[in-house]
Protein backbone atom coordinates (compact mmCIF):
# COMPACT_ATOMS: atom_id res chain seq x y z
CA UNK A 1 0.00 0.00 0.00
CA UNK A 2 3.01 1.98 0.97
CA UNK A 3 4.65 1.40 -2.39
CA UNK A 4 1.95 1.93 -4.12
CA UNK A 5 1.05 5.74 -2.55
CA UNK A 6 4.25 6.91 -2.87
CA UNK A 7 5.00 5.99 -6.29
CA UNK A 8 1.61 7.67 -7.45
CA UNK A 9 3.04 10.71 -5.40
CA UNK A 10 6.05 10.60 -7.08
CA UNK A 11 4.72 10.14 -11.02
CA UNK A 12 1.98 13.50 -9.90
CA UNK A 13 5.29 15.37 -8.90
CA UNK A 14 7.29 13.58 -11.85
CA UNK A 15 4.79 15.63 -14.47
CA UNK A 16 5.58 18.78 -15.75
CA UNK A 17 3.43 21.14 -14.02
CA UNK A 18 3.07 24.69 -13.26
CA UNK A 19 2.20 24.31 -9.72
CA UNK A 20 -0.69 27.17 -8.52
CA UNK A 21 -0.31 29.17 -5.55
CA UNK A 22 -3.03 28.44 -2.93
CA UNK A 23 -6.18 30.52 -2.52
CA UNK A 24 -4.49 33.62 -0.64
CA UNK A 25 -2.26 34.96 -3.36
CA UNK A 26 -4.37 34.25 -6.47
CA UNK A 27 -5.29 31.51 -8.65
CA UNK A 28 -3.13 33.11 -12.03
CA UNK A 29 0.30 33.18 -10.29
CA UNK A 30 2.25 30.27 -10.76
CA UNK A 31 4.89 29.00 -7.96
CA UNK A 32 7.36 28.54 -10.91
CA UNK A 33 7.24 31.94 -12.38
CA UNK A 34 10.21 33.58 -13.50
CA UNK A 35 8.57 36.68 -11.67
CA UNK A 36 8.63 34.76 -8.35
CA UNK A 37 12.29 35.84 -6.52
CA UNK A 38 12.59 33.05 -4.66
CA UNK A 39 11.57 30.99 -7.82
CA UNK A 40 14.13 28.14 -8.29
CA UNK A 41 16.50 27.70 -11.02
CA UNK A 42 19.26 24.94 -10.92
CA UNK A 43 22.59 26.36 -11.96
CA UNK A 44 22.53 23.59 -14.86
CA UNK A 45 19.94 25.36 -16.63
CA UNK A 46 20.13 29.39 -15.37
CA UNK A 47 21.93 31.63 -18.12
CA UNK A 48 24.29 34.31 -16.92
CA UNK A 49 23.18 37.21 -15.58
CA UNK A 50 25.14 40.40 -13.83
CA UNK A 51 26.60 40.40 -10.50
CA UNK A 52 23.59 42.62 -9.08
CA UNK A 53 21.14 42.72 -6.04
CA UNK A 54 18.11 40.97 -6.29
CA UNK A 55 15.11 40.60 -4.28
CA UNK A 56 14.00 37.37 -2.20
CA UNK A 57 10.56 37.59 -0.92
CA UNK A 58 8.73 34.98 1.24
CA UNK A 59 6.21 32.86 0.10
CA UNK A 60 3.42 32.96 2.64
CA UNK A 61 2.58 36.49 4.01
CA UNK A 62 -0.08 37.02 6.66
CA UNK A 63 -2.82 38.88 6.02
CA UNK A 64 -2.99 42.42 7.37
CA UNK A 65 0.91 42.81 7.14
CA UNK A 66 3.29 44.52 5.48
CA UNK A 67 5.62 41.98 3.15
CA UNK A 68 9.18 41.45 4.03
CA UNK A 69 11.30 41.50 1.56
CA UNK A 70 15.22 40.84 2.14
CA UNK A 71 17.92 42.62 -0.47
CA UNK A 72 20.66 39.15 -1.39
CA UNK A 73 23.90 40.22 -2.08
CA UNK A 74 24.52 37.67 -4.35
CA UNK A 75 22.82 36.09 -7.10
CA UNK A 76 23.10 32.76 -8.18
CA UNK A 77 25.49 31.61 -10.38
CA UNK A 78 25.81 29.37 -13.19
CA UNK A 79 28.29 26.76 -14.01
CA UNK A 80 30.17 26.60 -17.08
CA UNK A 81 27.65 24.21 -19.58
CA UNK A 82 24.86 27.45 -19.19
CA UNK A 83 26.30 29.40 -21.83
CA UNK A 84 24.45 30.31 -24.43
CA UNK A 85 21.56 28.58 -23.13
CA UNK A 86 18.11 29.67 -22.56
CA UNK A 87 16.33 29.33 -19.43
CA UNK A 88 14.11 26.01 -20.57
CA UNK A 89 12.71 25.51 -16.98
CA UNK A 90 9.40 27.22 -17.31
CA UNK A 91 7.08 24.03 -17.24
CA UNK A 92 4.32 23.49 -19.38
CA UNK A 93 0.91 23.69 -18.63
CA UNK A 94 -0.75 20.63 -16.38
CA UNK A 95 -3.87 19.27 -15.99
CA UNK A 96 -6.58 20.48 -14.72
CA UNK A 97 -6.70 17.34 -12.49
CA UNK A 98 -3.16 18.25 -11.03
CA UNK A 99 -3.82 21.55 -10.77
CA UNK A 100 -6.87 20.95 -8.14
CA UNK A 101 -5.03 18.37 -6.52
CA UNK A 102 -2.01 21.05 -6.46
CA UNK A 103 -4.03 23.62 -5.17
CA UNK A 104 -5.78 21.32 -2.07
CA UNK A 105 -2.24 20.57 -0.80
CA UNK A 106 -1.42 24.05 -1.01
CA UNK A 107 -4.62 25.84 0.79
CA UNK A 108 -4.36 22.41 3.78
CA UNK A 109 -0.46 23.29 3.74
CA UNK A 110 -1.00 27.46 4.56
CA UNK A 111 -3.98 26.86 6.73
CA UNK A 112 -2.62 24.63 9.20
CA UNK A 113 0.73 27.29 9.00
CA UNK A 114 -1.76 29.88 9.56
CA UNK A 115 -3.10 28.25 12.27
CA UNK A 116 0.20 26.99 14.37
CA UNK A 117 1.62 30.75 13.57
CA UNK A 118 -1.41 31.89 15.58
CA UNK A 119 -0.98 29.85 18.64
CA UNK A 120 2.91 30.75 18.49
CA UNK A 121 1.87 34.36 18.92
CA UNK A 122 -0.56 33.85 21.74
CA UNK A 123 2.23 31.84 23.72
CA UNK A 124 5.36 34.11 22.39
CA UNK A 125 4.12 37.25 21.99
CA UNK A 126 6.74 39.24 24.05
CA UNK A 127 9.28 36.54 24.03
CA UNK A 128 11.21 36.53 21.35
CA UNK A 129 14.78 33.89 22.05
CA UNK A 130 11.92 31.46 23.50
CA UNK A 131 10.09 31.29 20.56
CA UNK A 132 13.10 31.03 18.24
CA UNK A 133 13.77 27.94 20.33
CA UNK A 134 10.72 26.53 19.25
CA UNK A 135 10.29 27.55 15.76
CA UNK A 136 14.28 26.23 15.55
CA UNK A 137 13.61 22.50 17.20
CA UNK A 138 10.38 22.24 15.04
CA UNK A 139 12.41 23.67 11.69
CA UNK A 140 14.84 21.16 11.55
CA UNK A 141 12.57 18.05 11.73
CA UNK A 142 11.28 17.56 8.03
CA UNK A 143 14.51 16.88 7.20
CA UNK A 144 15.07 14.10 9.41
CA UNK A 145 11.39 12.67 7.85
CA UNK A 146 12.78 13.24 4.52
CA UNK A 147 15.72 11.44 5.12
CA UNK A 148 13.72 8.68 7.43
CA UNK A 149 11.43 7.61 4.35
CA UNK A 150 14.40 8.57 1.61
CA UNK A 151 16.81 5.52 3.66
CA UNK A 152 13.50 3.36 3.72
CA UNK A 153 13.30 3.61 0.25
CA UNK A 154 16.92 2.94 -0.54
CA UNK A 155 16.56 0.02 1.79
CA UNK A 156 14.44 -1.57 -0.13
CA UNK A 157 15.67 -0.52 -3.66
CA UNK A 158 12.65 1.31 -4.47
CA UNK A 159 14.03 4.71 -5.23
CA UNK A 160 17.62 5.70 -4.86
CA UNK A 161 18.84 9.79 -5.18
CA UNK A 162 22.26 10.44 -3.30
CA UNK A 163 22.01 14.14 -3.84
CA UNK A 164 18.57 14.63 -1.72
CA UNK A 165 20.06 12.82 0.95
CA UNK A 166 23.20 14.84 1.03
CA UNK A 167 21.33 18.16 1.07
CA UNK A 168 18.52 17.59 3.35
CA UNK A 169 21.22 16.53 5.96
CA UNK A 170 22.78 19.40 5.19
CA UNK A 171 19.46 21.92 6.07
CA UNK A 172 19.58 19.97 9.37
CA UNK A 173 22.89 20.23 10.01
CA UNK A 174 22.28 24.16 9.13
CA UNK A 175 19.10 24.23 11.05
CA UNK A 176 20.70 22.02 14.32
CA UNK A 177 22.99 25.02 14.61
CA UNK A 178 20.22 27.72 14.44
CA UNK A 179 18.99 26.07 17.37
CA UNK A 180 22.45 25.74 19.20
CA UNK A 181 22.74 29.54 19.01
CA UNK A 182 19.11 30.02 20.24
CA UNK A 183 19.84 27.75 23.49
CA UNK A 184 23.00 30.07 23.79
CA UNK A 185 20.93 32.99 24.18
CA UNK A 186 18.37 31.18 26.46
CA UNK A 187 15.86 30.73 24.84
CA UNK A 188 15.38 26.66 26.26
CA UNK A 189 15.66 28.39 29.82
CA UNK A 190 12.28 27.35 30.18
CA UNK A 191 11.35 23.50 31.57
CA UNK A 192 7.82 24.63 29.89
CA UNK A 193 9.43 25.40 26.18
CA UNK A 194 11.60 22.82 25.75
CA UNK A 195 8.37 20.31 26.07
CA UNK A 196 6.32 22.24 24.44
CA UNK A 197 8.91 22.46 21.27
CA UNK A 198 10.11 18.78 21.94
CA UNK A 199 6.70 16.95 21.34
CA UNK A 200 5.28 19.29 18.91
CA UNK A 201 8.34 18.59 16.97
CA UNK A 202 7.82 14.42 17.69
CA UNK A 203 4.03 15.22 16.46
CA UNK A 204 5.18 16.79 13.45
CA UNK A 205 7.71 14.05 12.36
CA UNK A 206 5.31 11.78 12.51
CA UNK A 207 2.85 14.07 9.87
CA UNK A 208 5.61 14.85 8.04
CA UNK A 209 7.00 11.23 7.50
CA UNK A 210 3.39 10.19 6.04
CA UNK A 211 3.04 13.21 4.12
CA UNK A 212 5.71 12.54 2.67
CA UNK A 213 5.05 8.75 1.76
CA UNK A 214 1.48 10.13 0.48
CA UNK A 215 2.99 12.89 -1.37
CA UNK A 216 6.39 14.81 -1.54
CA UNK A 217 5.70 18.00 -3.03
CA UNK A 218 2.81 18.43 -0.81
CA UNK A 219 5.23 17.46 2.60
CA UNK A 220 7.90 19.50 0.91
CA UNK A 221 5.33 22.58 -0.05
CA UNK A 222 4.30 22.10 3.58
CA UNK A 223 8.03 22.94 4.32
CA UNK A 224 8.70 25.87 2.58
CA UNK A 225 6.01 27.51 4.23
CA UNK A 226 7.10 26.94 7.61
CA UNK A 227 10.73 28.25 6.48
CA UNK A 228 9.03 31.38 4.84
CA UNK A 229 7.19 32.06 8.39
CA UNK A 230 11.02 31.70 9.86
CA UNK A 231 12.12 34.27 7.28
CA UNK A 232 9.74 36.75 8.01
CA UNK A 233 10.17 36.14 11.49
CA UNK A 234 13.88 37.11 11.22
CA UNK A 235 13.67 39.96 9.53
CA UNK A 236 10.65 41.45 11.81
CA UNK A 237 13.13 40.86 14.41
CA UNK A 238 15.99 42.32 12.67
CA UNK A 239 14.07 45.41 11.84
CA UNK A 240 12.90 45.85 15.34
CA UNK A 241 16.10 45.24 17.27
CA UNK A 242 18.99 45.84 14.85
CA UNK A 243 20.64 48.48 17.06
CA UNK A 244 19.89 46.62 20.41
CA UNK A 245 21.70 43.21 18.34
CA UNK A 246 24.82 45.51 17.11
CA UNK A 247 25.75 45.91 20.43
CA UNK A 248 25.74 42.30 21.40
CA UNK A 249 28.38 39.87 20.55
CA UNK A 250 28.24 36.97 18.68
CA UNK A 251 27.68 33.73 20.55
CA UNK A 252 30.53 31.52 20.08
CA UNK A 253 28.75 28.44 18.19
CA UNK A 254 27.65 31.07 15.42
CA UNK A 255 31.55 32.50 14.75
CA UNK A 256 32.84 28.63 14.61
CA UNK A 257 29.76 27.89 12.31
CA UNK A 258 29.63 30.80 9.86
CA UNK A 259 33.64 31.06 9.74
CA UNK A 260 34.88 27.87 10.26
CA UNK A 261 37.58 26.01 7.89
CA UNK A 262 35.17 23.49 6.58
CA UNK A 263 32.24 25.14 5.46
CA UNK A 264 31.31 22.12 2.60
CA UNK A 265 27.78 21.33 4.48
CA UNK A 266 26.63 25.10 4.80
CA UNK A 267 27.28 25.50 0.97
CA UNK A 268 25.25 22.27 0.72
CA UNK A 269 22.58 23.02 1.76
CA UNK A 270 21.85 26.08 -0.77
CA UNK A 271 20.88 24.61 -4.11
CA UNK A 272 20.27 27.86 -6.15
CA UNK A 273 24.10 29.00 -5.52
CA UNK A 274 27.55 27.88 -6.66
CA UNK A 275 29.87 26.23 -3.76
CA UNK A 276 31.45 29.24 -1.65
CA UNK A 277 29.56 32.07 -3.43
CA UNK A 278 28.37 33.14 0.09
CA UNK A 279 30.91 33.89 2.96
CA UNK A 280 29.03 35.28 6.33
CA UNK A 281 31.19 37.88 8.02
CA UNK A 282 30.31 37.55 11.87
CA UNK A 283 30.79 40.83 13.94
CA UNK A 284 27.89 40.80 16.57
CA UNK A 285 24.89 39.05 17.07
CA UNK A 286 23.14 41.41 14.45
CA UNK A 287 25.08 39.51 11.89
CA UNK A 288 24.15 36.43 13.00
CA UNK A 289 20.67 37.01 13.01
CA UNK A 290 20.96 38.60 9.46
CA UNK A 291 22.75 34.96 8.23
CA UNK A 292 20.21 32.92 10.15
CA UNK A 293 17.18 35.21 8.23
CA UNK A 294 19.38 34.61 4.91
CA UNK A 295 20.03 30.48 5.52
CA UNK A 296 15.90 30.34 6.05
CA UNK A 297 15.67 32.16 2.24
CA UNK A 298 18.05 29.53 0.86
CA UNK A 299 16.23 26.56 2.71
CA UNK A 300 12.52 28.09 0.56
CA UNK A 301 14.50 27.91 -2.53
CA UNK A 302 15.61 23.93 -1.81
CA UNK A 303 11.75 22.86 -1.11
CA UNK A 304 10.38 24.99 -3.54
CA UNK A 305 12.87 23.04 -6.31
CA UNK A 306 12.13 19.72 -4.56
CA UNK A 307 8.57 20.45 -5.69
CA UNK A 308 9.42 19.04 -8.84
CA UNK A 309 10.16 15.55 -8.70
CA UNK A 310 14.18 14.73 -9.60
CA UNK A 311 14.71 18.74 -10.22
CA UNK A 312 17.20 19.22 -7.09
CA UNK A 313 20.69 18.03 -6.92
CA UNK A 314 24.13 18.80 -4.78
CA UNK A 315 25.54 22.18 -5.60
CA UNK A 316 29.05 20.21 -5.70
CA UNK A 317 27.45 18.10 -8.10
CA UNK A 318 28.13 20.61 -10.79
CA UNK A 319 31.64 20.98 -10.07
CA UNK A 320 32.39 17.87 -10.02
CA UNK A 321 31.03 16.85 -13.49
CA UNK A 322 33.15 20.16 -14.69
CA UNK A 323 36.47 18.53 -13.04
CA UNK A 324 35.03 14.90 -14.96
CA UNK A 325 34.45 16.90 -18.36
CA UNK A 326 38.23 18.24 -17.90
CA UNK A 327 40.01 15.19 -17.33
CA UNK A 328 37.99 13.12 -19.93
């Protein structure tokens, strides 16, 4: 029954589709859209553009509030094989069948957001390191589902892909340190929020692990919109408390993370940029808030892309078919 769920998930997501946004930002808009800034393309298939700012905006906005938007300092890049290529990763249209079905998963996906972002503003309204506590032990568990159901599958030779295991242990590897820095500042000082965060989080692996068997794009839709309510979440914060943060210094976990020697796994873990493209500069804890905000950007690019079934793969990937196309 198992096998047979999951590989009808996987043949929906396999289609080429233009996946629809759910009720709350319009029916015409299209997830894919070249319009979209935190749209995904793979550095395969992006042509070369100009070293220039661009805008990432997240993907599910409350109602009533202003959108945050967040300026990137770098765009992606492409590897050597794009030039001279168009962009070719506009999919065509779908059916109408997948485009309901795309749509459901999408509207259950924002309202049950919606609804946990509501109960995490009632409980952490004035409490801002406690909440990041929670937010961070809860963030980081789809990717041990992913992986959970991704080595079941292996296990049994049903469906083998090296690069999504690399990279989803790489957004919790990223995400386990978010949450090292939040205990750093305090924010498990609380007996009440560390079991409050540690069996929402066992209640959500267990959704997330048969979402994900039912289907992937919805589990990894489901995703992205809990990292876009991080992202805005950041940079609410940052706006807020940016002066108050520039006077603090950087907890210790955060320097050895952002500026260590081996920083393979945090370039992992961002799909839409070449390897070492992005080098955090830690000063105070302002900047470590601003990298945290800009890692939860990167981690809505890497669902949005594993939306499409067998579209995502290890940004070392590409270098290392360059370095096999030069020796061959």
């Amino acid at each position: 029954m198992t096998t047979t769920l999951s590989s009808a998930a996987f043949a929906i997501s396999a289609s080429s589709f233009a996946p629809l946004k759910a009720k709350r930002h319009g029916n015409s808009a299209s997830f894919y859209s070249q319009n979209n800034p935190l749209s995904y393309s793979p550095l395969s298939t992006r042509p070369s553009i100009p070293r220039k700012s661009f805008w990432v905006r997240a993907t599910v906005l409350q109602e009533n509030e202003e959108k945050v938007v967040v300026e990137e300092s770098f765009p992606p890049k492409t590897s050597p094989d794009d030039v001279g290529k168009g962009s070719g990763n506009e999919p065509p249209e779908s059916s109408s069948l997948e485009r309901w079905v795309i749509k459901a998963e999408q509207s259950v996906n924002i309202f049950l957001t919606d609804s946990a972002i509501k109960i995490l503003d009632t409980l952490y309204h004035d409490r801002d390191y406690p909440r990041f506590f929670v937010l961070e032990t809860i963030a980081r568990v789809p990717y041990f589902a992913f992986m959970s159901v991704l080595h079941m599958y292996e296990s049994f030779g049903w469906w083998r892909r090296a690069d999504y295991m690399k990279v989803h242990f790489a957004e919790s590897w990223n995400e386990m340190h978010h949450l090292l820095i939040m205990e750093e500042l305090g924010g498990n000082t609380w007996w009440v929020d560390r079991f409050l965060a540690q069996h929402v989080a066992a209640v959500y692996y267990i959704m997330t692990v048969l979402m994900y068997v039912i289907s992937p794009r919805m589990a990894y839709h489901f995703s992205e919109c809990v990292e876009s309510h991080a992202f805005e979440t950041y940079d609410k914060f940052i706006k807020a408390q940016g002066e108050e943060l520039k006077k603090s210094p950087a907890p210790e976990v955060a320097v050895k993370y952002y500026t260590g020697g081996d920083l393979y796994l945090f370039d992992e873990f961002q799909t839409a940029r070449a390897p070492n493209s992005r080098r955090p500069k830690i000063e105070n804890l302002y900047d470590v808030f601003l990298n945290i905000r800009d890692d939860e950007a990167e981690h809505c690019k890497t669902m949005k892309a594993c939306q499409t079934h067998g579209n995502l793969r290890s940004p070392h990937s590409y270098a290392e078919d360059a370095s096999e196309d030069d020796t061959a």
